[in-house]
Each structure stands twice: as C-alpha cells, then as structure tokens.
N, C-alpha and C. Protein backbone atom coordinates (compact mmCIF):
# COMPACT_ATOMS: atom_id res chain seq x y z
N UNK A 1 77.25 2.69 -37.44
CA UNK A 1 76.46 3.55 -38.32
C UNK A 1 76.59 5.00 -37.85
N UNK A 2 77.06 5.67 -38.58
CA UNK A 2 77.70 7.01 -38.23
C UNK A 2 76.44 8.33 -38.60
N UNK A 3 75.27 8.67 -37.98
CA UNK A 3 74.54 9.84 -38.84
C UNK A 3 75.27 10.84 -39.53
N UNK A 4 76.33 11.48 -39.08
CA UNK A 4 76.83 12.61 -39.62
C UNK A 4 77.13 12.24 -41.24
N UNK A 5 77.91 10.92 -41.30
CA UNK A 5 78.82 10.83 -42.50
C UNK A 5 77.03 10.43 -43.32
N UNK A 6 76.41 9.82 -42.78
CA UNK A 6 75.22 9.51 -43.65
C UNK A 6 73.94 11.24 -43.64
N UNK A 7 74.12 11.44 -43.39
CA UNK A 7 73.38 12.92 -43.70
C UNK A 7 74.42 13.72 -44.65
N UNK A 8 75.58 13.84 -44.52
CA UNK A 8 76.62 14.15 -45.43
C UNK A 8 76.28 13.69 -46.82
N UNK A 9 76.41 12.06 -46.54
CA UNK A 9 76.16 11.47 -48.00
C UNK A 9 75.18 12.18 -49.16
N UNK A 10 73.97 12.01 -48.18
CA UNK A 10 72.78 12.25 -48.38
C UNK A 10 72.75 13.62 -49.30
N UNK A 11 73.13 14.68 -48.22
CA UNK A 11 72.99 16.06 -48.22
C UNK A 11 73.81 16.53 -49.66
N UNK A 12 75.36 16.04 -50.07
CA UNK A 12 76.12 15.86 -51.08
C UNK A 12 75.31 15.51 -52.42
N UNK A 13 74.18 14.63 -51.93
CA UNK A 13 74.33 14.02 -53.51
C UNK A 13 72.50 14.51 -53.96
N UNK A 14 71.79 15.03 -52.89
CA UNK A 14 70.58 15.92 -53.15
C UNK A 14 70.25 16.01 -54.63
N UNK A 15 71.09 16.84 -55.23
CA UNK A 15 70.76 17.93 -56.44
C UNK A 15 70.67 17.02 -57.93
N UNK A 16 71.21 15.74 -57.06
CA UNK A 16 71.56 15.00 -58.64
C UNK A 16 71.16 14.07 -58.86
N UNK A 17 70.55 13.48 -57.23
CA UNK A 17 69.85 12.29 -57.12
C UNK A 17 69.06 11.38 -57.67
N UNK A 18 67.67 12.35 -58.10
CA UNK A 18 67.00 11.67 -58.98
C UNK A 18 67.59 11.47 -60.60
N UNK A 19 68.83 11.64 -61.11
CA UNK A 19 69.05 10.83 -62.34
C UNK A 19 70.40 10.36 -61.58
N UNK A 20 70.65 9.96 -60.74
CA UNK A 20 71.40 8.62 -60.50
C UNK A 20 70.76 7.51 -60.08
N UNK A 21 69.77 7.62 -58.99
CA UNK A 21 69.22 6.34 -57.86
C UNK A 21 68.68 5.37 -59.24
N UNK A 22 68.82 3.70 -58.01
CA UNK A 22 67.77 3.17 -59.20
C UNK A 22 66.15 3.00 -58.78
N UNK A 23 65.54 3.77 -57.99
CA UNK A 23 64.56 3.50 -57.49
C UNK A 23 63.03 4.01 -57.38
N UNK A 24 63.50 5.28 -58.47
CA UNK A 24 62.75 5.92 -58.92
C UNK A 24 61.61 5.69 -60.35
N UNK A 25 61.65 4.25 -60.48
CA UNK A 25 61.16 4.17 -61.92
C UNK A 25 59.65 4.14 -61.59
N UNK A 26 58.65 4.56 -62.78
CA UNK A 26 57.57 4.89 -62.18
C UNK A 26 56.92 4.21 -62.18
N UNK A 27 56.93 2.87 -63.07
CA UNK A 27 56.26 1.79 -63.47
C UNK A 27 56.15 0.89 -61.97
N UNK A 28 57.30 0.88 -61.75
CA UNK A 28 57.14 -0.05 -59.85
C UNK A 28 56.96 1.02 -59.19
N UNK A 29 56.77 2.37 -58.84
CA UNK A 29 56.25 3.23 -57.80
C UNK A 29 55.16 2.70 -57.80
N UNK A 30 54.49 3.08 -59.21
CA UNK A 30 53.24 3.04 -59.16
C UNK A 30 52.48 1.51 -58.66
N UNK A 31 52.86 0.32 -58.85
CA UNK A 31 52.41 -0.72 -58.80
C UNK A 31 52.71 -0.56 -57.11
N UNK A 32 53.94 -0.56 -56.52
CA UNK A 32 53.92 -0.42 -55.30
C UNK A 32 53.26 0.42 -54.61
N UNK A 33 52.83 1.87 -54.85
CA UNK A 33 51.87 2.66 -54.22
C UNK A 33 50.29 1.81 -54.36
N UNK A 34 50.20 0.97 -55.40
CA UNK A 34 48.70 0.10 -55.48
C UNK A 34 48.78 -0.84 -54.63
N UNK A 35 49.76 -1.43 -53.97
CA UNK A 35 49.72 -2.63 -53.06
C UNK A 35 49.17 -1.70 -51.46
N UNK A 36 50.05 -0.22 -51.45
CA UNK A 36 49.50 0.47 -50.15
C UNK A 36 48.20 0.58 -49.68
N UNK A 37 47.30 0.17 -48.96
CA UNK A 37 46.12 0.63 -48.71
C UNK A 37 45.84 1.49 -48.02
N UNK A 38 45.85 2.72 -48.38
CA UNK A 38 45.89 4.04 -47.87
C UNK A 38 44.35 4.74 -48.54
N UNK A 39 43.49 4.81 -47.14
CA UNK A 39 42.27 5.17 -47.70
C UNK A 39 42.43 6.79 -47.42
N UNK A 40 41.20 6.96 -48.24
CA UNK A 40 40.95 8.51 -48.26
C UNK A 40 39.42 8.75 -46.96
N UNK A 41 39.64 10.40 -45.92
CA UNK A 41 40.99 11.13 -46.18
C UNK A 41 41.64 10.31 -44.67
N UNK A 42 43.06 10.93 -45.45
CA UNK A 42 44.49 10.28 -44.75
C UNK A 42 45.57 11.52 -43.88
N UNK A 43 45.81 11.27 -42.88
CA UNK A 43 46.87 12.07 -42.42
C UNK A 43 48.21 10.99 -42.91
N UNK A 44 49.36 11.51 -43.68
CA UNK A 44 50.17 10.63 -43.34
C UNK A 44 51.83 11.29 -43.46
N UNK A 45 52.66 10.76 -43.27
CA UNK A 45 53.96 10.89 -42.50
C UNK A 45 54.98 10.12 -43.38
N UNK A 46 55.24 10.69 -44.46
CA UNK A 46 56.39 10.25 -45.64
C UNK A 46 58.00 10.51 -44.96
N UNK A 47 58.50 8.88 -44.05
CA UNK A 47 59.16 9.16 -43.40
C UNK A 47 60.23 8.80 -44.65
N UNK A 48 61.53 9.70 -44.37
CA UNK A 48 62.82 9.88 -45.21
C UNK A 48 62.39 10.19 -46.32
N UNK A 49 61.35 10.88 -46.89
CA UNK A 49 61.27 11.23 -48.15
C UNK A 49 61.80 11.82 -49.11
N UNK A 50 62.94 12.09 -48.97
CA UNK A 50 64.54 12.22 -49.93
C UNK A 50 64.23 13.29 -50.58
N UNK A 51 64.23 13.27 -52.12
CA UNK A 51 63.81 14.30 -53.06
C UNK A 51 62.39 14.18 -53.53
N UNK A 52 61.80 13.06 -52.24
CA UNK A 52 60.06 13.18 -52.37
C UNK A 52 59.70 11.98 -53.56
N UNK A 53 60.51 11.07 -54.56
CA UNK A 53 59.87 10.00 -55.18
C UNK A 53 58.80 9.59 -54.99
N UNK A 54 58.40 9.48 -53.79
CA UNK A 54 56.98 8.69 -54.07
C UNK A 54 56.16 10.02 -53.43
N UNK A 55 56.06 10.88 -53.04
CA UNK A 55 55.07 12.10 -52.88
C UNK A 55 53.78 11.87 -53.80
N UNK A 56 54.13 11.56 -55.44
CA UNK A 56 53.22 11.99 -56.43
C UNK A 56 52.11 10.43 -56.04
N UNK A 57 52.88 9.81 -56.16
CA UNK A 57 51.87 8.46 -55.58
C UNK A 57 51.35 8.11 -54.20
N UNK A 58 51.58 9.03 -53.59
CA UNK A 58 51.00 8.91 -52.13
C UNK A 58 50.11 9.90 -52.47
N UNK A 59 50.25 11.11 -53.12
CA UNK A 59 48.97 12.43 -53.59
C UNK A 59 48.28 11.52 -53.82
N UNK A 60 47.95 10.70 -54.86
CA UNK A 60 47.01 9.98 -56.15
C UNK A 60 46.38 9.01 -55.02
N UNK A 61 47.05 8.48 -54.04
CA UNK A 61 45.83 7.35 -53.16
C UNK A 61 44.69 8.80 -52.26
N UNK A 62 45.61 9.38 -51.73
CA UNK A 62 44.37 10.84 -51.07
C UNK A 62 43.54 11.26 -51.87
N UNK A 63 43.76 11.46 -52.58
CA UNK A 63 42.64 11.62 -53.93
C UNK A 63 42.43 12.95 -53.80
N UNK A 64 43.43 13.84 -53.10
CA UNK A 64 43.13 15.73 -52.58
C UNK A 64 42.58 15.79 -51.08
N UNK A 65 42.12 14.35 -50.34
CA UNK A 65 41.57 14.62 -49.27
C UNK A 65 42.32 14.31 -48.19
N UNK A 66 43.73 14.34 -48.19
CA UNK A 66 44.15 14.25 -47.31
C UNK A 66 45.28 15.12 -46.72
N UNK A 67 46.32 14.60 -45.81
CA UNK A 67 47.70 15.73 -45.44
C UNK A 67 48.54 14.80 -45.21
N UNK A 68 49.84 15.14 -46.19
CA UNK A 68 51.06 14.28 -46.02
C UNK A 68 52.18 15.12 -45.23
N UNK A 69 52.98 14.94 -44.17
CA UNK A 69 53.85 15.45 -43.97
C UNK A 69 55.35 14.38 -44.35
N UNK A 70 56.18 15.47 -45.14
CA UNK A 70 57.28 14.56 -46.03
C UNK A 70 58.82 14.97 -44.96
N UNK A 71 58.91 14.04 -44.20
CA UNK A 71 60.28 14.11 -43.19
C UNK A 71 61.29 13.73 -43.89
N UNK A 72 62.77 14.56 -43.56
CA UNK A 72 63.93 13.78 -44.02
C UNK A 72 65.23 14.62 -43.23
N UNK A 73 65.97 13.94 -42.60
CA UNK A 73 67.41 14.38 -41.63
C UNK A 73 67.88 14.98 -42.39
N UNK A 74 68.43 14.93 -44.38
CA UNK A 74 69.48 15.84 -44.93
C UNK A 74 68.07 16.40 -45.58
N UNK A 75 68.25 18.40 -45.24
CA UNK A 75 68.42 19.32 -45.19
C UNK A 75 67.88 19.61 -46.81
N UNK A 76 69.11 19.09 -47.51
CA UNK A 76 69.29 19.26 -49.15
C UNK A 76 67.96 18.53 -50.41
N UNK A 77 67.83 17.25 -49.18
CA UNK A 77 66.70 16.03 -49.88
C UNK A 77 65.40 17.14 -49.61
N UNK A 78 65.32 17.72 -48.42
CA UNK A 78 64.10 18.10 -48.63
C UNK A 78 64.13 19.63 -49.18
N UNK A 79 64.81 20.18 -49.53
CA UNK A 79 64.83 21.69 -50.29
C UNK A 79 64.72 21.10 -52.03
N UNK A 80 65.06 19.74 -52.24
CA UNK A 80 65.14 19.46 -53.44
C UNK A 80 63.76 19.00 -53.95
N UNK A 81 62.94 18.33 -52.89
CA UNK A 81 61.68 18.01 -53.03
C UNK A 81 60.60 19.18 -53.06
N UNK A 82 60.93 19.50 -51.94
CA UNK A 82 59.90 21.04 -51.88
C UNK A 82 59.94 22.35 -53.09
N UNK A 83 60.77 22.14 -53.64
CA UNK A 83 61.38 22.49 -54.97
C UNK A 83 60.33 22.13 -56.42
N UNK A 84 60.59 21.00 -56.27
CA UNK A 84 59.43 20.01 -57.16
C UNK A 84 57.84 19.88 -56.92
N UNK A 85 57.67 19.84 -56.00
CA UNK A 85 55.88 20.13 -55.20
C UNK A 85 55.84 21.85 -54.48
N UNK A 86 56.19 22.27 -55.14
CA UNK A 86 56.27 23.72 -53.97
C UNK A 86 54.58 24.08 -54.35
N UNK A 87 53.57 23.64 -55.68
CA UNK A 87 52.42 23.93 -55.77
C UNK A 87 51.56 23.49 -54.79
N UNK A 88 51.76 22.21 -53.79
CA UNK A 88 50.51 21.20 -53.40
C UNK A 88 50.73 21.75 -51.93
N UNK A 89 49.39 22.03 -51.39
CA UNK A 89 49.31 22.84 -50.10
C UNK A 89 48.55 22.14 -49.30
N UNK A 90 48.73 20.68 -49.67
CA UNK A 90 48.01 19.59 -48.51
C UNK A 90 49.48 19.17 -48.15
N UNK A 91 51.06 19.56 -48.98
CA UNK A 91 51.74 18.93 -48.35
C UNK A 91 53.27 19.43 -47.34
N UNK A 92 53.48 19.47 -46.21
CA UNK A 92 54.56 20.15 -45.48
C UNK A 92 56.17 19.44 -45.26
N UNK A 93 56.96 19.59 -44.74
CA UNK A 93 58.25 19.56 -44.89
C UNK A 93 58.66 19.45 -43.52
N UNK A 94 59.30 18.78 -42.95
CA UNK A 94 59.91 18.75 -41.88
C UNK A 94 61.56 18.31 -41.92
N UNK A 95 62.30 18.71 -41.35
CA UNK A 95 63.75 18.06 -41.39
C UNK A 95 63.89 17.95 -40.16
N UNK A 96 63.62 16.35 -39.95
CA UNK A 96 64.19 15.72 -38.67
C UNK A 96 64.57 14.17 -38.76
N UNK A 97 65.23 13.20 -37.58
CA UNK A 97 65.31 12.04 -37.62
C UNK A 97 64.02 11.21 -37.28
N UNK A 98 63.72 10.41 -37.99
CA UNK A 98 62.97 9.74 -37.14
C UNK A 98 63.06 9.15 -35.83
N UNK A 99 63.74 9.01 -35.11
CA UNK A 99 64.15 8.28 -33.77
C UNK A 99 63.65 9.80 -33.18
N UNK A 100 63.89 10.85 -33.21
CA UNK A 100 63.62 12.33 -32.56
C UNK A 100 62.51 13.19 -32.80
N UNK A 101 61.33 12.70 -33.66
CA UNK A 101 60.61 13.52 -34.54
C UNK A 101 59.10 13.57 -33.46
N UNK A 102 59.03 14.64 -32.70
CA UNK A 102 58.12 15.24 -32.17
C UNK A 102 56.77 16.36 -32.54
N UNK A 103 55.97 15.49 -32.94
CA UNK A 103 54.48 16.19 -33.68
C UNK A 103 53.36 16.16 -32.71
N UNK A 104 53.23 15.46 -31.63
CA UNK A 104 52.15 15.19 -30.68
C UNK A 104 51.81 13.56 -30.99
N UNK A 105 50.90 13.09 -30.12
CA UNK A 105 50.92 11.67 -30.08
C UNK A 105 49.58 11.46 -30.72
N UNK A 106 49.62 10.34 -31.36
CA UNK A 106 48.30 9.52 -32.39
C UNK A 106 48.22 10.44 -33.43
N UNK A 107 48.93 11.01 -33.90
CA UNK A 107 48.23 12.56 -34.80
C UNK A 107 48.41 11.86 -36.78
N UNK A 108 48.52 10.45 -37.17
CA UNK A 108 48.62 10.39 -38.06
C UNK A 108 47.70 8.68 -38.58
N UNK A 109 48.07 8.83 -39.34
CA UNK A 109 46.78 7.10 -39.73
C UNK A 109 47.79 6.19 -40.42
N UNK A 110 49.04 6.99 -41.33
CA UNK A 110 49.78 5.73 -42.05
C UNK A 110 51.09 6.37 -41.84
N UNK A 111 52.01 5.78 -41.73
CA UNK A 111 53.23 6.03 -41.47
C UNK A 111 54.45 5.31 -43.25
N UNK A 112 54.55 5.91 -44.14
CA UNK A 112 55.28 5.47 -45.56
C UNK A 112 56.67 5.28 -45.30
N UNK A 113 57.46 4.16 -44.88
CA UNK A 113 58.79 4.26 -44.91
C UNK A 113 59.24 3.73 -46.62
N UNK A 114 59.65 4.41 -47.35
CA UNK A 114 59.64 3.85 -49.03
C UNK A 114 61.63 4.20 -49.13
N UNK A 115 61.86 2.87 -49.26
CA UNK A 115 63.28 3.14 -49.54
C UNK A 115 64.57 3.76 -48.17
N UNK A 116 63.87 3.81 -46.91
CA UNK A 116 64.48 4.73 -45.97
C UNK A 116 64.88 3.72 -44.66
N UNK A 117 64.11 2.37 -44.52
CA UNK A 117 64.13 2.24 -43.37
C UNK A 117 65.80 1.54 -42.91
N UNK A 118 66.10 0.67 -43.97
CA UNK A 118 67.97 0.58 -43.82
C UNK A 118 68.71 1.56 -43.06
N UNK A 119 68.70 2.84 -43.39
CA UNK A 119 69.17 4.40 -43.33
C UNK A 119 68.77 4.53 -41.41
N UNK A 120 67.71 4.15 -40.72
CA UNK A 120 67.17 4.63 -39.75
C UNK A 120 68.72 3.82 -38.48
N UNK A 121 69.14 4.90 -38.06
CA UNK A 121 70.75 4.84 -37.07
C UNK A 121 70.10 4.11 -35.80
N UNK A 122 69.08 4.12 -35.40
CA UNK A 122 68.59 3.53 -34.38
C UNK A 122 67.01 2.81 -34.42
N UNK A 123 66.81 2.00 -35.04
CA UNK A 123 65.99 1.24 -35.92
C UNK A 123 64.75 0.76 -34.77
N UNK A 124 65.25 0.47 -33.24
CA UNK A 124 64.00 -0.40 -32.78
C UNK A 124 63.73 1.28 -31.65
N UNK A 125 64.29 2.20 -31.86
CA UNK A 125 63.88 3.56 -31.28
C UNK A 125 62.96 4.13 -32.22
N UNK A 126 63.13 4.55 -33.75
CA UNK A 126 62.49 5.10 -34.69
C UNK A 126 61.41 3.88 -34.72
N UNK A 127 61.32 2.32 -34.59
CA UNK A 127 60.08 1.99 -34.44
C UNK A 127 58.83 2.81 -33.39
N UNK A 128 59.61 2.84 -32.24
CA UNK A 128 58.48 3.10 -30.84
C UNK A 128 58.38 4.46 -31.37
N UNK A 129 58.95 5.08 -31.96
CA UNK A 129 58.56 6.66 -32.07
C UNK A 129 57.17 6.88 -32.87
N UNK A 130 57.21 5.89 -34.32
CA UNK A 130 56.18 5.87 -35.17
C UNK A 130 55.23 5.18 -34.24
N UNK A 131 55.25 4.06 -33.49
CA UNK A 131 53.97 4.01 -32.52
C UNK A 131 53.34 5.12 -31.99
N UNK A 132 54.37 5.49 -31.46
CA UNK A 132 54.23 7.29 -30.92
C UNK A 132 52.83 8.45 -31.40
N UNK A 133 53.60 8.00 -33.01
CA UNK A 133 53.22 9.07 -33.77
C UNK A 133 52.32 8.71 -34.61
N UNK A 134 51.49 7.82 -34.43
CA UNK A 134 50.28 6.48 -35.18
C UNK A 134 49.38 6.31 -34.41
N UNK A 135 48.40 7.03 -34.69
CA UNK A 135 47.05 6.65 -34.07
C UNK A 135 46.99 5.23 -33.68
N UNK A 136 45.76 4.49 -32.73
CA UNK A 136 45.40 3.64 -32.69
C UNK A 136 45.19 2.66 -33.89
N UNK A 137 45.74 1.35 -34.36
CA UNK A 137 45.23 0.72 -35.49
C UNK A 137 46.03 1.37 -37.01
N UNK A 138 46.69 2.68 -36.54
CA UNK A 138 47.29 3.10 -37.60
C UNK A 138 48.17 2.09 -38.58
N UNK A 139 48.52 1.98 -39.66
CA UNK A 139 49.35 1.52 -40.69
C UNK A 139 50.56 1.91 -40.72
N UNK A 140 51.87 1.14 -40.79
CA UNK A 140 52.93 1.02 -40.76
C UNK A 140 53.17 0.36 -42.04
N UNK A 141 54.06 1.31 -43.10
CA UNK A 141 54.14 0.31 -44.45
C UNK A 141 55.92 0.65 -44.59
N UNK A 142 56.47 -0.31 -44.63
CA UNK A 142 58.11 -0.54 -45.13
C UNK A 142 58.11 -1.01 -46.58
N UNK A 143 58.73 -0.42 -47.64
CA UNK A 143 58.70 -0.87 -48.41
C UNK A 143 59.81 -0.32 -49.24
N UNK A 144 60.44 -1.35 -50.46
CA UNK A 144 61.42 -1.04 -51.87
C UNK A 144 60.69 -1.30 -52.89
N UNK A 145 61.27 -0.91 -53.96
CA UNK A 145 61.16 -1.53 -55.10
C UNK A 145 61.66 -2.61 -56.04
N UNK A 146 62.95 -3.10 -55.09
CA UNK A 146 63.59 -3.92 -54.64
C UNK A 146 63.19 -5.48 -53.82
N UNK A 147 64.25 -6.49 -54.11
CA UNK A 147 64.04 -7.62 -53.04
C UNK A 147 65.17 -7.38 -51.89
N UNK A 148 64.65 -7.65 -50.81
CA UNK A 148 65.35 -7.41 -49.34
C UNK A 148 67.08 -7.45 -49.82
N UNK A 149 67.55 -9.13 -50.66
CA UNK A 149 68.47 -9.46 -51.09
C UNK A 149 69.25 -8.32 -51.80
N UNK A 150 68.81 -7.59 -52.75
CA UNK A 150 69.15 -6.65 -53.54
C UNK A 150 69.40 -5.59 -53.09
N UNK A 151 68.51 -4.67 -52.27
CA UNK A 151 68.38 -3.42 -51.29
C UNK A 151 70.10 -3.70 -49.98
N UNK A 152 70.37 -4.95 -50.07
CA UNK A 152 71.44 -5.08 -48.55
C UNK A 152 72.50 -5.29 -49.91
N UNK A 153 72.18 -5.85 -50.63
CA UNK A 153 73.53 -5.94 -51.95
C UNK A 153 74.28 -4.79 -52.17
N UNK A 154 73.26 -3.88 -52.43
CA UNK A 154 73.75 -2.27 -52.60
C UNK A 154 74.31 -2.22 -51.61
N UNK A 155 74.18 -1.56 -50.31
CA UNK A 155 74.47 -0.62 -49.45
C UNK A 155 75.68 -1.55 -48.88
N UNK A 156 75.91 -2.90 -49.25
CA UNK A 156 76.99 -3.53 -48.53
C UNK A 156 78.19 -3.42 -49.58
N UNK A 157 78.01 -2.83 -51.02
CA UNK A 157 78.96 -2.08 -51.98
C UNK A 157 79.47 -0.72 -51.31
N UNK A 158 78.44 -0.17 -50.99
CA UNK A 158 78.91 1.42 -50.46
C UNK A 158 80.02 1.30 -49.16
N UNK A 159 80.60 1.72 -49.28
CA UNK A 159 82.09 1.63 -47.99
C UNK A 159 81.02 2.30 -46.75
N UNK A 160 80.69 3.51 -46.58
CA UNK A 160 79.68 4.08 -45.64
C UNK A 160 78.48 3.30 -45.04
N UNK A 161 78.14 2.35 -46.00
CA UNK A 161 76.60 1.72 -45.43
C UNK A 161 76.70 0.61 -45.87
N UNK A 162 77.50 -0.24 -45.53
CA UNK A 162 77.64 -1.82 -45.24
C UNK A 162 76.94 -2.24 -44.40
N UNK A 163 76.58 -1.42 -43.09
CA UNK A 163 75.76 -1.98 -42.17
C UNK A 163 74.15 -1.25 -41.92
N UNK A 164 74.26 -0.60 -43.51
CA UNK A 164 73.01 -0.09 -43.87
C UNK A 164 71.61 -1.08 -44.22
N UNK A 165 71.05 -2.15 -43.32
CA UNK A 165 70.84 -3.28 -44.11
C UNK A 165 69.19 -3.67 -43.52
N UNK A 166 68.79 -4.33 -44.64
CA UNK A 166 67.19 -4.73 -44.11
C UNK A 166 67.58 -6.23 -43.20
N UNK A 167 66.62 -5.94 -41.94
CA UNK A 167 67.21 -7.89 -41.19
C UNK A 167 66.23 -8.41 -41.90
N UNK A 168 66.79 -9.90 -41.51
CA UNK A 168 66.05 -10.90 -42.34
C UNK A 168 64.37 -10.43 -41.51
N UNK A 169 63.34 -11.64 -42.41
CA UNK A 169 62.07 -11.57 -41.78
C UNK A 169 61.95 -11.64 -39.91
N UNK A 170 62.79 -13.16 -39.72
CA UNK A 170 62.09 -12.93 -38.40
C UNK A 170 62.85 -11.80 -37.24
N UNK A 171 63.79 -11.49 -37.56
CA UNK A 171 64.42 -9.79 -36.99
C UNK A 171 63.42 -8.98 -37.27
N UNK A 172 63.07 -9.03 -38.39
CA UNK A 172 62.13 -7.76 -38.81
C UNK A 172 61.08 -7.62 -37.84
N UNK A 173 60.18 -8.99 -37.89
CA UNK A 173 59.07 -8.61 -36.92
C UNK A 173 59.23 -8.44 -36.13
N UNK A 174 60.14 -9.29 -35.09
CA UNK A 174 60.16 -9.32 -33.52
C UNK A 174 60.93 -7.48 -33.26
N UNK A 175 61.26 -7.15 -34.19
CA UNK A 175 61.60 -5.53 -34.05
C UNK A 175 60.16 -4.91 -33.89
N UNK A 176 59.37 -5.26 -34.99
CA UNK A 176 57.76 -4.52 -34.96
C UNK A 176 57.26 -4.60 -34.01
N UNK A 177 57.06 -5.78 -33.95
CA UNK A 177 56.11 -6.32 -32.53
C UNK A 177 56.43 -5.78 -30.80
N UNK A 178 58.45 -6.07 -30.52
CA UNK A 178 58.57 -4.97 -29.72
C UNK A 178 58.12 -3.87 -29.55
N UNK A 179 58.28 -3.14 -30.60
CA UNK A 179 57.80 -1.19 -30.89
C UNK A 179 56.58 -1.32 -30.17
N UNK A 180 55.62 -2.26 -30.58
CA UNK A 180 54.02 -2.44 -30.10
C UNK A 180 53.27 -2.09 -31.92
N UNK A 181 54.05 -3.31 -32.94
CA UNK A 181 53.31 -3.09 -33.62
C UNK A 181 52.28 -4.61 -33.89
N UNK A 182 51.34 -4.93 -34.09
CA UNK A 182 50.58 -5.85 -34.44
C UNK A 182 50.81 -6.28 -35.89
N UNK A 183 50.06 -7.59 -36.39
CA UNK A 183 49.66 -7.89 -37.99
C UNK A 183 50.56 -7.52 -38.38
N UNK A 184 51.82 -8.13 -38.09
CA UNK A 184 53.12 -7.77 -39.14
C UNK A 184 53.09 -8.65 -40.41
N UNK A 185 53.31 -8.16 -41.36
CA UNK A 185 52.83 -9.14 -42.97
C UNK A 185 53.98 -8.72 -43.61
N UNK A 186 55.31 -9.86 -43.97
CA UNK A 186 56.06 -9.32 -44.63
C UNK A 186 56.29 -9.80 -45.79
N UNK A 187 56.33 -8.85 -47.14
CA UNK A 187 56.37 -9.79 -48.22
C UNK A 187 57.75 -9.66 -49.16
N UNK A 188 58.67 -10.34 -49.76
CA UNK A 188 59.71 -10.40 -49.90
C UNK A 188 60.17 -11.24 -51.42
N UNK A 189 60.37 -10.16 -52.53
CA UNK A 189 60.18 -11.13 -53.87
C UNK A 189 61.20 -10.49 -54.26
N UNK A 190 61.49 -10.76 -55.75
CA UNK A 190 62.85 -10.52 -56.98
C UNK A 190 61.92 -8.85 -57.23
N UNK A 191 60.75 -8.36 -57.21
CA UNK A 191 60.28 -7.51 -57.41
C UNK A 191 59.88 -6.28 -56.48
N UNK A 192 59.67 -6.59 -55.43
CA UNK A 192 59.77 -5.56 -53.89
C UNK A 192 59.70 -6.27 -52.64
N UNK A 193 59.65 -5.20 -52.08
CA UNK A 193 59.99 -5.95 -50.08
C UNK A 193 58.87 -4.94 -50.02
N UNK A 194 57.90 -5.41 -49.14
CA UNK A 194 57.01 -4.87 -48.40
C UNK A 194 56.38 -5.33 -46.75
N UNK A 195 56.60 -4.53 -46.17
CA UNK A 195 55.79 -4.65 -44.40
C UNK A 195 55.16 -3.73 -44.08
N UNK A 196 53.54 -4.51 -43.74
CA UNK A 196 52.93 -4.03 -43.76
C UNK A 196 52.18 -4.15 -41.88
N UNK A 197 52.21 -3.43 -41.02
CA UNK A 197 51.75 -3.45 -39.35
C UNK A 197 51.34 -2.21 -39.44
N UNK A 198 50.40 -3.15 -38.33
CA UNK A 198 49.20 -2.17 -36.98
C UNK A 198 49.75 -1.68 -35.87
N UNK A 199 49.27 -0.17 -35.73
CA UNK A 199 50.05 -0.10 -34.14
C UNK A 199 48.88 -0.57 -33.36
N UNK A 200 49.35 -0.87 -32.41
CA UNK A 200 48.80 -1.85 -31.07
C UNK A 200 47.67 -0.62 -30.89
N UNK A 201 48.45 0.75 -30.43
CA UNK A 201 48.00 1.57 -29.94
C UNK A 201 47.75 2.07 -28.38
C-alpha cells in the first residue's frame, strides 16, 4: 500500500468526486448517520473526510452544540470540502494522516471513520492513535454505505487499491481490541458495514 500513489489518487480526482463516487446518496447517509449515536454537545473527529459527505449529517446529530474537526491526507479533498461548508464555524480542517495526527490526548468523544478506514496505510497504528485521541469511553464508529463484500469488490477492481480492503469480522476486532478498544459490535449487511467501539481509555 503505497501513500503517495493513494494521496495522488485522491488529490487528482478531488474536484469531481462528488458526481462520480457511489457513496454519497443521501437517503443511506442519512439512515446511516441515524444508526450513529452521537449525543449532543459532541467534540468529534471526521477522520478522512474527503469532500466532507457526511459533514451535513454529523452537523444535524450536534444539533449546533458541538465541534467537528474534518481530517483528510489529500490536500485537494479538503479545499473541496471547506469550499462547500466554508459558512459553519463549529467546523475546522486539518490535513493529516491518521496514523500521525497530533491534537493532544483524550481531546474528543467520537471518532467518524465513514468510507475511509480501507484507505488507512497502517491500520493497527491509526487504531492506537484514535485511542490516543478519544477520551475515556469515547466512540469509535467505522462505517459504509455499503456491505464489507461490496466496499473490498471495488477497491480490488482498482489496480492501486487491491489491497485497499475491510478484514473480515474477526481481524476486525482483534485489531480494535489490540488498539485498547472495548464493546466492539460489528454489523455487516447487503445495506452497510458498521463498527461500533469504546476506548478502554
């Protein structure tokens, strides 16, 4: 898994993204942002948030009372997002990796991986980091709009990200649970993938 050529990808296809991806439809954002239990108010940490897709449905659970910070490695995803929300001043921008992303420790309550966590180049490092960066008891949510099956279908089409891939369930947890995450709940249908963990703390 190469970051450069995948921030490349990324960074290349920014401007046009949202009318190519298929993952943007609003009808499953929205149903999937209702499965999140994200109470109000919320600090939270929209990790890989691309051109920001789910931003508007992570606003709508804060209800205005909270602070999202929207991370993403290509550069382009987040000038394209900040672009689109440049009005909402509960929400900030960072361009970094997750495996590297230094904010201070416990400083957040939910951690949103939506569509990103395949993408993460060092997967059981960017776990311990979000421990890191997760309060005590904090929320850890992985999720598609997609089934696991479907989400590894794609990226094993793409020549670049064949080994772009969700592991099965019990990889998945024993990855969480290493990091030091608790209550790993993974749910896995024809309609989305969702994981949902506690950090230990």
């Amino acid at each position: 898994m190469d970051k450069t050529i995948s921030r490349k990808f990324f960074n290349d296809r920014a401007e046009h993204w949202d009318d190519t991806v298929r993952n943007n439809d609003a009808q499953k954002l929205r149903r999937m942002a209702d499965r999140l239990d994200i109470q109000e108010p919320n600090f939270v940490l929209d990790v890989g948030t691309g051109t920001g897709v789910f931003i508007p449905y992570i606003s709508e659970k804060l209800n205005g009372s909270g602070r999202i910070i929207s991370m993403d490695f290509a550069i382009n995803m987040l000038i394209k997002a900040q672009s689109k929300f440049s009005d909402r001043e509960s929400l900030e921008y960072v361009c970094a990796e997750i495996e590297a992303l230094h904010l201070g420790s416990a400083q957040f309550d939910t951690a949103v991986c939506y569509s990103t966590f395949p993408h993460f180049h060092d997967k059981p490092r960017a776990l311990r980091n979000l421990t890191h960066l997760l309060k005590k008891n904090g929320t850890l949510f992985i999720c598609h709009t997609a089934s696991k099956e479907t989400i590894n279908d794609i990226h094993r089409s793409i020549p670049d990200f064949q080994d772009h891939l969700i592991p099965d369930n019990d990889e998945m947890a024993q990855l969480l649970e290493k990091a030091g995450f608790v209550q790993v709940k993974i749910e896995d249908n024809e309609d989305y993938y969702l994981v949902t963990a506690k950090n230990r703390g």
